[in-house]
N, C-alpha and C. Protein backbone atom coordinates (compact mmCIF):
# COMPACT_ATOMS: atom_id res chain seq x y z
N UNK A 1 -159.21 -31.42 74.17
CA UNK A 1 -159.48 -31.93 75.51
C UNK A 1 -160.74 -32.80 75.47
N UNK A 2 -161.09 -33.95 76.33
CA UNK A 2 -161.79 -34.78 76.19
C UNK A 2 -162.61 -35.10 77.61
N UNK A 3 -163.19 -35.68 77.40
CA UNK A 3 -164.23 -35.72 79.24
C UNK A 3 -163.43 -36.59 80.23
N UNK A 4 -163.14 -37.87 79.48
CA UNK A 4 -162.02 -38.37 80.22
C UNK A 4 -160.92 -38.04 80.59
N UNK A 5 -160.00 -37.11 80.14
CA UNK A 5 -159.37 -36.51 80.66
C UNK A 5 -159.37 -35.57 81.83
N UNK A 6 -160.27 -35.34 81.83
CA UNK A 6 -160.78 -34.52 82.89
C UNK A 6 -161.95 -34.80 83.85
N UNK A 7 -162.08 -36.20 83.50
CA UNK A 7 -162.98 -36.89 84.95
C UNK A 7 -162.20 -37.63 85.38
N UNK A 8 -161.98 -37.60 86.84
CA UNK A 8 -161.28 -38.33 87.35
C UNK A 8 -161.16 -39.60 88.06
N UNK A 9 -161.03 -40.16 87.59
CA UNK A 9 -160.69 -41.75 88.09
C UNK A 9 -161.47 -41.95 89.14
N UNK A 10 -162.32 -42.97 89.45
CA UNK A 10 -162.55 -43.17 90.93
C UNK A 10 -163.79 -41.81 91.51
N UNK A 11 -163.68 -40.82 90.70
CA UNK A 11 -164.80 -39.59 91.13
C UNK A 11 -165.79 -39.20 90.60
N UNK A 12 -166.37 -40.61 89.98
CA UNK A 12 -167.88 -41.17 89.34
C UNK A 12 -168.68 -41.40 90.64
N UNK A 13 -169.70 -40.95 90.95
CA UNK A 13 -170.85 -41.16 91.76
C UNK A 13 -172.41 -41.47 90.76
N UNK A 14 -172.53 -43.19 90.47
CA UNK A 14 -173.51 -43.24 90.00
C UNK A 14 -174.97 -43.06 90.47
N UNK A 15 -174.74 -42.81 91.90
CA UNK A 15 -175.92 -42.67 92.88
C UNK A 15 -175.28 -42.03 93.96
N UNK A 16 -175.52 -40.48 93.94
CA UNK A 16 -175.07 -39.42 95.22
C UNK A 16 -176.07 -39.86 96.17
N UNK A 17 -175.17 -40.05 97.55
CA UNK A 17 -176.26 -40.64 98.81
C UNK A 17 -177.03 -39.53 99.17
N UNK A 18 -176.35 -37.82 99.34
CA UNK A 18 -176.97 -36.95 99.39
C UNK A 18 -178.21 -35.92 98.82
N UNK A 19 -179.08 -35.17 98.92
CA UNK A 19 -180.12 -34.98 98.40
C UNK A 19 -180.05 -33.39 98.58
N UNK A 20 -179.81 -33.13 99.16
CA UNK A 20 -179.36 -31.29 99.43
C UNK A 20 -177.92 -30.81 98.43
N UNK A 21 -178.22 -29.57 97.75
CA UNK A 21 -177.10 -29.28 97.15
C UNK A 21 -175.67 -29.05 97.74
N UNK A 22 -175.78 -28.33 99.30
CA UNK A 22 -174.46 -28.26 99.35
C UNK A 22 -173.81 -29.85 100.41
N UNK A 23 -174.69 -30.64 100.86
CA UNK A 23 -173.92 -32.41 100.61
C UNK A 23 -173.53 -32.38 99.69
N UNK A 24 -174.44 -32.41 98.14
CA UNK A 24 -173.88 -33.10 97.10
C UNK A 24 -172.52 -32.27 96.70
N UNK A 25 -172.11 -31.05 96.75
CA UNK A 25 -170.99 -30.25 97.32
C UNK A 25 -169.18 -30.99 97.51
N UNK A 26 -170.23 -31.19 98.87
CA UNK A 26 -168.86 -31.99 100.09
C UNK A 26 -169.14 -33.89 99.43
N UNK A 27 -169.51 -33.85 99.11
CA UNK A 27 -169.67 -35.83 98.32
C UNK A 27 -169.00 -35.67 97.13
N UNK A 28 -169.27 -34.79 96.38
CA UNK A 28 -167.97 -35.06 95.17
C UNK A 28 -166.94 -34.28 95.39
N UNK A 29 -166.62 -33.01 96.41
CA UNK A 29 -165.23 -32.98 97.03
C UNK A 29 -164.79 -34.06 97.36
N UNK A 30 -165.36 -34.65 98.22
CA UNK A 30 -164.71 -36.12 98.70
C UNK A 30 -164.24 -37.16 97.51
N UNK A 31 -164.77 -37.08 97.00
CA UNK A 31 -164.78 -38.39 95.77
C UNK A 31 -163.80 -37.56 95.25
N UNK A 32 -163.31 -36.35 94.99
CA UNK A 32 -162.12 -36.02 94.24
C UNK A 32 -160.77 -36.08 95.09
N UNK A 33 -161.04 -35.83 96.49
CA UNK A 33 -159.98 -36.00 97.04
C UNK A 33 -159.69 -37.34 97.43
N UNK A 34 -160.31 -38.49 97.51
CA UNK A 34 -160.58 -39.77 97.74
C UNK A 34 -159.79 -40.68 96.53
N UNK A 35 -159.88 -39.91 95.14
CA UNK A 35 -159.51 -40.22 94.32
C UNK A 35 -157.93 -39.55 93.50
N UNK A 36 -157.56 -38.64 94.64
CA UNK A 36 -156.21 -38.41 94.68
C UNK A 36 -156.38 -36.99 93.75
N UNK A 37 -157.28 -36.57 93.44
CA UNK A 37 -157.29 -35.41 92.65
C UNK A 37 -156.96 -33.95 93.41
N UNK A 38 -156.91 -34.10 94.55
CA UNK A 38 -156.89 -33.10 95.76
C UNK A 38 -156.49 -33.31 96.89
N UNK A 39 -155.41 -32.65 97.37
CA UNK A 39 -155.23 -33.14 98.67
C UNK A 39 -156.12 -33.38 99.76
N UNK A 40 -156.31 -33.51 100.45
CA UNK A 40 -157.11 -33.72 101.75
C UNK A 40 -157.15 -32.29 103.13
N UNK A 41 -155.98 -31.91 102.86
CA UNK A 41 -155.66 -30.91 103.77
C UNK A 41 -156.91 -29.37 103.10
N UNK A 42 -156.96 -29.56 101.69
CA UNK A 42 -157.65 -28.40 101.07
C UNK A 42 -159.17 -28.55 101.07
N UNK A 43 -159.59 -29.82 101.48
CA UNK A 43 -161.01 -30.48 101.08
C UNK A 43 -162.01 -29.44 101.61
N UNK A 44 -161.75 -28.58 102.66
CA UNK A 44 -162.83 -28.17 103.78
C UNK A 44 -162.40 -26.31 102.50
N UNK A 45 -161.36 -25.80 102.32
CA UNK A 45 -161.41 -24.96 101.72
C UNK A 45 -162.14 -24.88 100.39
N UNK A 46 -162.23 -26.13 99.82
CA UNK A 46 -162.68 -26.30 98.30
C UNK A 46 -163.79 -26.13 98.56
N UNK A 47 -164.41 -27.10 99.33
CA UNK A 47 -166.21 -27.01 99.77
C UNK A 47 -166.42 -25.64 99.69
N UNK A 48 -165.93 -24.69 100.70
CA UNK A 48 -166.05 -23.33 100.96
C UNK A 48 -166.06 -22.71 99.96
N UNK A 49 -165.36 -22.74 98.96
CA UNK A 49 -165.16 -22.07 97.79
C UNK A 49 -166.54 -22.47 96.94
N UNK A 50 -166.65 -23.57 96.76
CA UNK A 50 -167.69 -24.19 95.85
C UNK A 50 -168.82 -23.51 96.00
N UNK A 51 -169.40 -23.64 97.51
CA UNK A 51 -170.01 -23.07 98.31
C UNK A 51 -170.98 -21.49 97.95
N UNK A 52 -169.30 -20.79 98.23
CA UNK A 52 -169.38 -19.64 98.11
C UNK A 52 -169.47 -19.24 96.38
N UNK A 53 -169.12 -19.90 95.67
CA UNK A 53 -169.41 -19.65 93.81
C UNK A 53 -170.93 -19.47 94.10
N UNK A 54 -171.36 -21.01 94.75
CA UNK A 54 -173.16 -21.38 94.43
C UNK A 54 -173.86 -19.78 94.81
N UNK A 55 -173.24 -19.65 96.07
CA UNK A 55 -173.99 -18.24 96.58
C UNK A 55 -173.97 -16.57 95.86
N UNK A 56 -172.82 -16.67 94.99
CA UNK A 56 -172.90 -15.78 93.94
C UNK A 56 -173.99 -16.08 93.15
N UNK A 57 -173.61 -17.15 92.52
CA UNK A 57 -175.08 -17.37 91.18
C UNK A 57 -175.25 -18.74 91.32
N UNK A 58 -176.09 -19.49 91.23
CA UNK A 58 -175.94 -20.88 91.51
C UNK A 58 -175.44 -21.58 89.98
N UNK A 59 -175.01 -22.39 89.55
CA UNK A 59 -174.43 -22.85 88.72
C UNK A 59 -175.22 -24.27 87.92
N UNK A 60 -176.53 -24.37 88.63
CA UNK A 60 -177.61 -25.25 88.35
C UNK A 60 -178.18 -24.09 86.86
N UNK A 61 -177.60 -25.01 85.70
CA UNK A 61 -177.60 -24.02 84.49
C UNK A 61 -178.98 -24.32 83.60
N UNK A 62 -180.34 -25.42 84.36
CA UNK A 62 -181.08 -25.84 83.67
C UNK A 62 -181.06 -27.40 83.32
N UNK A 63 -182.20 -27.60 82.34
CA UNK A 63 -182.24 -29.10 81.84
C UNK A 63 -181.84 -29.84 82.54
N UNK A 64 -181.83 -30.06 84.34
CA UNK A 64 -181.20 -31.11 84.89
C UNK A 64 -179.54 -31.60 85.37
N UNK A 65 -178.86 -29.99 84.57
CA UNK A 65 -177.63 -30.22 85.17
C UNK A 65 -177.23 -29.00 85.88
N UNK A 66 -175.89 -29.40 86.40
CA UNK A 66 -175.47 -28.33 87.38
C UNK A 66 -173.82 -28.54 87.19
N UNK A 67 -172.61 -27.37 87.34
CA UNK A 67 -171.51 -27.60 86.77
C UNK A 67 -170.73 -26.69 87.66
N UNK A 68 -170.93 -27.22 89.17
CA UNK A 68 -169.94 -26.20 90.22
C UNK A 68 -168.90 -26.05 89.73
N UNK A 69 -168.26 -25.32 90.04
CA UNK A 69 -166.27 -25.05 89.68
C UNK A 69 -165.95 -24.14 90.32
N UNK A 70 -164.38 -24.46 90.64
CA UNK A 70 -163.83 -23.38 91.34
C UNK A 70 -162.46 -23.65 91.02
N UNK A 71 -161.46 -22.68 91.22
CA UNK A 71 -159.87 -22.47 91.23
C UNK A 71 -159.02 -22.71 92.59
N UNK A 72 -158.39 -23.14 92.46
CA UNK A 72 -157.43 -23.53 93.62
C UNK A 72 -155.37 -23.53 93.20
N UNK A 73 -155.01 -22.42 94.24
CA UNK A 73 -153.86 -22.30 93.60
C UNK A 73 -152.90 -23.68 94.19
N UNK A 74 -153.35 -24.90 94.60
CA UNK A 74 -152.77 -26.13 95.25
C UNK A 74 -153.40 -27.12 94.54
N UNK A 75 -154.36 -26.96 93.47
CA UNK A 75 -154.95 -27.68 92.49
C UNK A 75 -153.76 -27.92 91.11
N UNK A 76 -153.56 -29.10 91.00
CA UNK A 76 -152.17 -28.79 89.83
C UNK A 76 -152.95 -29.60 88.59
N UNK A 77 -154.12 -30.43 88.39
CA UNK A 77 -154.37 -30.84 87.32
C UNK A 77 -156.13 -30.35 87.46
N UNK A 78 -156.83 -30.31 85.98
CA UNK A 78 -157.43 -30.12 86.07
C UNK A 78 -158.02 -31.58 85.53
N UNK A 79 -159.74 -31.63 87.09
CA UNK A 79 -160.28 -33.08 87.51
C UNK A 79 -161.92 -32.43 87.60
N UNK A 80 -162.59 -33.09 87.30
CA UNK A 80 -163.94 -33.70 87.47
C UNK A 80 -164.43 -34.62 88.09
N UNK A 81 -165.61 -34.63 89.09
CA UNK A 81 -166.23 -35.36 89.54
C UNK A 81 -167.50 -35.20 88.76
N UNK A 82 -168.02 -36.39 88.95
CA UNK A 82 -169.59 -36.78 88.44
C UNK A 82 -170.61 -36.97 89.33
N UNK A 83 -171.63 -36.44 89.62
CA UNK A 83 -172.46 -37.44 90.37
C UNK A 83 -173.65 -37.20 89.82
N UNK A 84 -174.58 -38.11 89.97
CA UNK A 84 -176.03 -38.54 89.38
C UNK A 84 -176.41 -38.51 90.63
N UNK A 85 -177.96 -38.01 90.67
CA UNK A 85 -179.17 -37.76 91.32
C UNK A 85 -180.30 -38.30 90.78
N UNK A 86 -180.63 -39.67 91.02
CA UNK A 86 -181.89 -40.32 89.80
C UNK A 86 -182.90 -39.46 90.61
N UNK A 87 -183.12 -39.08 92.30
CA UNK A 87 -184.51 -38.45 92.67
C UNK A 87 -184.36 -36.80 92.40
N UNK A 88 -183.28 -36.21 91.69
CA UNK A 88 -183.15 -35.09 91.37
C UNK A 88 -182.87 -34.19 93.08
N UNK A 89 -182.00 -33.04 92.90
CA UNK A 89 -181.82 -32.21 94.06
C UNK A 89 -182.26 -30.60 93.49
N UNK A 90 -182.91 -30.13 94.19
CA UNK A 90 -182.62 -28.57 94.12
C UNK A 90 -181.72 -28.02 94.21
N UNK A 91 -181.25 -27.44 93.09
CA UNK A 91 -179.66 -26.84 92.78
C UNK A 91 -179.62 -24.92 92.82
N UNK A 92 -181.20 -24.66 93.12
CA UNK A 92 -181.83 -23.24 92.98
C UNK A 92 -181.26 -22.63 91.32
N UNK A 93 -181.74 -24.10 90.86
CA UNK A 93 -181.12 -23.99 89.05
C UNK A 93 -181.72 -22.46 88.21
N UNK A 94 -181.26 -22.18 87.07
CA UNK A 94 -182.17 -21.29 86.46
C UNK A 94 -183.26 -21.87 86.06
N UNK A 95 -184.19 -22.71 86.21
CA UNK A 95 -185.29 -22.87 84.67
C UNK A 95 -186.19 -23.15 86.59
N UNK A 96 -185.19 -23.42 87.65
CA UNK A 96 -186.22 -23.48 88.93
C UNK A 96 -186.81 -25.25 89.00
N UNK A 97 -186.07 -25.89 88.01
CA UNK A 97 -186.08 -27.30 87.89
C UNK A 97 -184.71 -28.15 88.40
N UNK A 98 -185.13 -29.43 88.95
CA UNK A 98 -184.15 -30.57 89.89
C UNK A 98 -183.03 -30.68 89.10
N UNK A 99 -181.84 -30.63 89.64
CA UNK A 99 -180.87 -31.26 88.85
C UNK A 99 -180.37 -32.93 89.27
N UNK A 100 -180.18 -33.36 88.10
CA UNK A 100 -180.30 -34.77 87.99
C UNK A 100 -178.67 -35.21 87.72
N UNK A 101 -177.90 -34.31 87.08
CA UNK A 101 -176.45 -34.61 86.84
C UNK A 101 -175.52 -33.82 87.40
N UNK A 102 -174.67 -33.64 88.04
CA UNK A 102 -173.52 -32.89 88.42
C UNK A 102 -172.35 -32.80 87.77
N UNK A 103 -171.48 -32.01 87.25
CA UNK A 103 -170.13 -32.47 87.17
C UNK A 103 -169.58 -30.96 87.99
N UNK A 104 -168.51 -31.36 89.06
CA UNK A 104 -168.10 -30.72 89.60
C UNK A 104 -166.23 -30.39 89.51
N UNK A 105 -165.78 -29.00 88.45
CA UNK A 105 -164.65 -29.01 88.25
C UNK A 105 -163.63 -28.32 88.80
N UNK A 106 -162.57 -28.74 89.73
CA UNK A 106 -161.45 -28.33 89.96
C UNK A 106 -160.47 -28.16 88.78
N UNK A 107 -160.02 -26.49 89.17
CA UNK A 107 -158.99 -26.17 88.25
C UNK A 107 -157.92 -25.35 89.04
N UNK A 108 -157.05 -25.75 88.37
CA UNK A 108 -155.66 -24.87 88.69
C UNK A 108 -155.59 -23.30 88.33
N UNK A 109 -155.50 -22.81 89.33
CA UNK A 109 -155.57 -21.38 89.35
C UNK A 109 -154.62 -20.26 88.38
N UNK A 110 -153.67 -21.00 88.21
CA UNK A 110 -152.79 -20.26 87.16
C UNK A 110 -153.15 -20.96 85.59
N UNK A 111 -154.13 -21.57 85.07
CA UNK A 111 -154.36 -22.17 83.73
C UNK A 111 -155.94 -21.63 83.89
N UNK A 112 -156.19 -20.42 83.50
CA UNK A 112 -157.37 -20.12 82.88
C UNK A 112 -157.80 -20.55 81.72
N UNK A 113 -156.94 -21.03 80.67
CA UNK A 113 -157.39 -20.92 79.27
C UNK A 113 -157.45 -22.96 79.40
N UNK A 114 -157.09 -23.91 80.01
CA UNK A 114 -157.74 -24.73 80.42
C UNK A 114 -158.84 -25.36 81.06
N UNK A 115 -159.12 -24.43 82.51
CA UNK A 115 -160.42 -24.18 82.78
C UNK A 115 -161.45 -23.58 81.78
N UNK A 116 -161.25 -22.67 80.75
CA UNK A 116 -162.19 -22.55 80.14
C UNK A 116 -162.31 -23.75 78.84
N UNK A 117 -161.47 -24.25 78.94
CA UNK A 117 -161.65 -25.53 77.70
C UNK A 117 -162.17 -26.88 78.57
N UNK A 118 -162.36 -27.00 79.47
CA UNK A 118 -162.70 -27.95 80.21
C UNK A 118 -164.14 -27.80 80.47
N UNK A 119 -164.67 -26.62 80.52
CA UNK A 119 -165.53 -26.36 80.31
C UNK A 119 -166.90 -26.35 79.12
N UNK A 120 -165.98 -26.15 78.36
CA UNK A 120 -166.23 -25.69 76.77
C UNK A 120 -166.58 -27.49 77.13
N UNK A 121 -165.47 -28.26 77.25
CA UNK A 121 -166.20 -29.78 76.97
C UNK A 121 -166.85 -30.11 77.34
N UNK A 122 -167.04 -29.99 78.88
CA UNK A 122 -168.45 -30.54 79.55
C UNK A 122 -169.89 -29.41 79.27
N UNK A 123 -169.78 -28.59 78.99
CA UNK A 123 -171.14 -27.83 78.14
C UNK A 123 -171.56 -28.45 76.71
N UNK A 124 -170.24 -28.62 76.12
CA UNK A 124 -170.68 -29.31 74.83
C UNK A 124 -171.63 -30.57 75.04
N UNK A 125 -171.06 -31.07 75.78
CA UNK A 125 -171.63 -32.40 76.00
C UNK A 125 -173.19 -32.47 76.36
N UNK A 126 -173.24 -31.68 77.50
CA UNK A 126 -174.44 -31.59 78.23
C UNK A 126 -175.58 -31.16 77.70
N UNK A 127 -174.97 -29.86 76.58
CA UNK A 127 -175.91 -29.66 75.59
C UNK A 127 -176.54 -30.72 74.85
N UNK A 128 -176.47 -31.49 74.40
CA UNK A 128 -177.01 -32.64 73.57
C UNK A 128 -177.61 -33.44 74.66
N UNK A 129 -179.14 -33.64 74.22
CA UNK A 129 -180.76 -33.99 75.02
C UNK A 129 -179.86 -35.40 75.11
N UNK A 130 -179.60 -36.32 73.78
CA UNK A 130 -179.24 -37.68 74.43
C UNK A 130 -177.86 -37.86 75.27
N UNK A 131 -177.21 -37.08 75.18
CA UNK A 131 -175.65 -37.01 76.30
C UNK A 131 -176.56 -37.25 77.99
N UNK A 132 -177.98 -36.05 77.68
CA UNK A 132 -178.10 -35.53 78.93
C UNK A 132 -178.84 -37.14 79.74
N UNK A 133 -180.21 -37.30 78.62
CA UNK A 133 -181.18 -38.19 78.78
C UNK A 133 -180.19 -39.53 79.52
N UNK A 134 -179.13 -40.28 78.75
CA UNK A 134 -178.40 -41.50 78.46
C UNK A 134 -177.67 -41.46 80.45
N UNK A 135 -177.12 -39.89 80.60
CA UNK A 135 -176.37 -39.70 81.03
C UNK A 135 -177.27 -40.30 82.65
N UNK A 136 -178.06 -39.54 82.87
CA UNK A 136 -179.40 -39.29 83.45
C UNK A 136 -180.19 -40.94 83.92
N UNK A 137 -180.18 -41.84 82.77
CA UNK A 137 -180.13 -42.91 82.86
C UNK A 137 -179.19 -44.51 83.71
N UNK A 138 -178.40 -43.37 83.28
CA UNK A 138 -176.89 -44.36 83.90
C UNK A 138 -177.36 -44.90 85.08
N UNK A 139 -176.92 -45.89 85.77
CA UNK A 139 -176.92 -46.36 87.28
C UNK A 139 -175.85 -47.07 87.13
N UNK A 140 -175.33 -47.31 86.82
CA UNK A 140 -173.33 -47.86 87.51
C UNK A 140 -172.47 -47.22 86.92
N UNK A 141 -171.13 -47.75 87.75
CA UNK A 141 -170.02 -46.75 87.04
C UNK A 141 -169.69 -47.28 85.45
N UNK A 142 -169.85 -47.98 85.19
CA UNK A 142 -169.67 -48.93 83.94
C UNK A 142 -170.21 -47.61 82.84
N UNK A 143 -171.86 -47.79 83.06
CA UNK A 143 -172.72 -46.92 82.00
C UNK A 143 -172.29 -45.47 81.84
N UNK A 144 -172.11 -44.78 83.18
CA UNK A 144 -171.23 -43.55 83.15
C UNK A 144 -170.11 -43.42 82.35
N UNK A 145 -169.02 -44.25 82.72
CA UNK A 145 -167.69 -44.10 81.77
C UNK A 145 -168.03 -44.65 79.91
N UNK A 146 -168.53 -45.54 79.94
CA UNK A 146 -169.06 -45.90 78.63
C UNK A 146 -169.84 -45.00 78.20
N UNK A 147 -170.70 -43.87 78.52
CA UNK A 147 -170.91 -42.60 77.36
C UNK A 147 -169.77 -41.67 77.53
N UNK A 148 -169.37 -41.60 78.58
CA UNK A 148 -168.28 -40.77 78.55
C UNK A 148 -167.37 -41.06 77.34
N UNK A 149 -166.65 -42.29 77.56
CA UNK A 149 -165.66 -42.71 76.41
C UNK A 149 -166.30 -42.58 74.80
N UNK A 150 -167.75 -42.64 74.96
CA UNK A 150 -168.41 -42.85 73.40
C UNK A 150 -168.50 -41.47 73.08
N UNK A 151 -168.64 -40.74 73.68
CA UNK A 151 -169.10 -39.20 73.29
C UNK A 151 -167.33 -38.63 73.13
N UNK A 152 -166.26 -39.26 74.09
CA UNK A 152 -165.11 -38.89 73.38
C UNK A 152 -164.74 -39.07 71.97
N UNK A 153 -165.20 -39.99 72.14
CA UNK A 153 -164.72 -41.34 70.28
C UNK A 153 -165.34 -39.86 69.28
N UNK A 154 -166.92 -39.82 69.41
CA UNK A 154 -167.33 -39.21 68.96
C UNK A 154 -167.15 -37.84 68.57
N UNK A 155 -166.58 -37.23 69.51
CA UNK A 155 -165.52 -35.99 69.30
C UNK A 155 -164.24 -36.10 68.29
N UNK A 156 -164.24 -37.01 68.36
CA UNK A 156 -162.59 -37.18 67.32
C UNK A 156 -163.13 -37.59 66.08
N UNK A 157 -164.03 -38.36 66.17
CA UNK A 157 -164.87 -38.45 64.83
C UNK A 157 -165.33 -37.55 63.98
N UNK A 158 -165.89 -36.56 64.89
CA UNK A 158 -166.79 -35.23 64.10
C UNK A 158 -165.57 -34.12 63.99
């Protein structure tokens, strides 16, 4: 599985307008349902869900990123949104530092062992300082998909 595969089209936010974690929430719900990854009718349940994950444990995992997710049994592919925060948001992360990157993943409720590989990719990734730094850097959709695609290449390489 690869990042592109699982970011979805159109649900790149190189600059989230929002600054509070649960906007930035409902802004890349939108951008996934905007981008056909989700119906529209579920948008206000997904938020809720998302929501309600953050309020279990927040999912702001450190170093600047944050990796909401949730299951949806009306979710049939599994999609990613992106969004960048160049002024950073409080994500009530563990390290108690801004998060600067988002990726926010919808998964299909009956494919656990996909959700956890979708995962597995976007941690891999995030782990590596220049994925994060480069990533962090980005300001258009251009620069976004272009590490995305390079860090794929790079996967098939290694």
């Amino acid at each position: 599985m690869k990042l592109m595969e699982i970011i979805s089209p159109g649900a790149i936010v190189p600059k989230l307008a929002s600054a509070a974690r649960d906007d930035v929430i409902r802004e890349l719900v939108d951008a996934l349902v905007s981008s056909g990854a989700a119906a529209a009718s579920i948008r206000d349940e997904l938020v809720a869900r998302v929501l309600e994950r953050e309020r279990k444990g927040s999912t702001g995992f450190g170093r600047g990123v944050a990796v909401p997710h949730v299951k949806h049994p009306s979710v049939t592919k599994m999609s990613a949104a992106v969004g960048l925060a160049p002024r950073g948001i409080e994500f009530n992360s563990l390290d108690k530092q801004p998060v600067y990157s988002v990726f926010l993943l919808l998964s299909p409720e009956d494919r656990p062992e996909q959700h956890l590989q979708a995962m597995e990719v976007i941690f891999k990734n995030l782990s590596k300082d220049t994925f994060r730094r480069v990533l962090r850097q980005a300001g258009t959709l251009g620069e976004v998909t272009a590490l995305m695609e390079e860090s794929d290449s790079q996967q098939l390489a290694g």
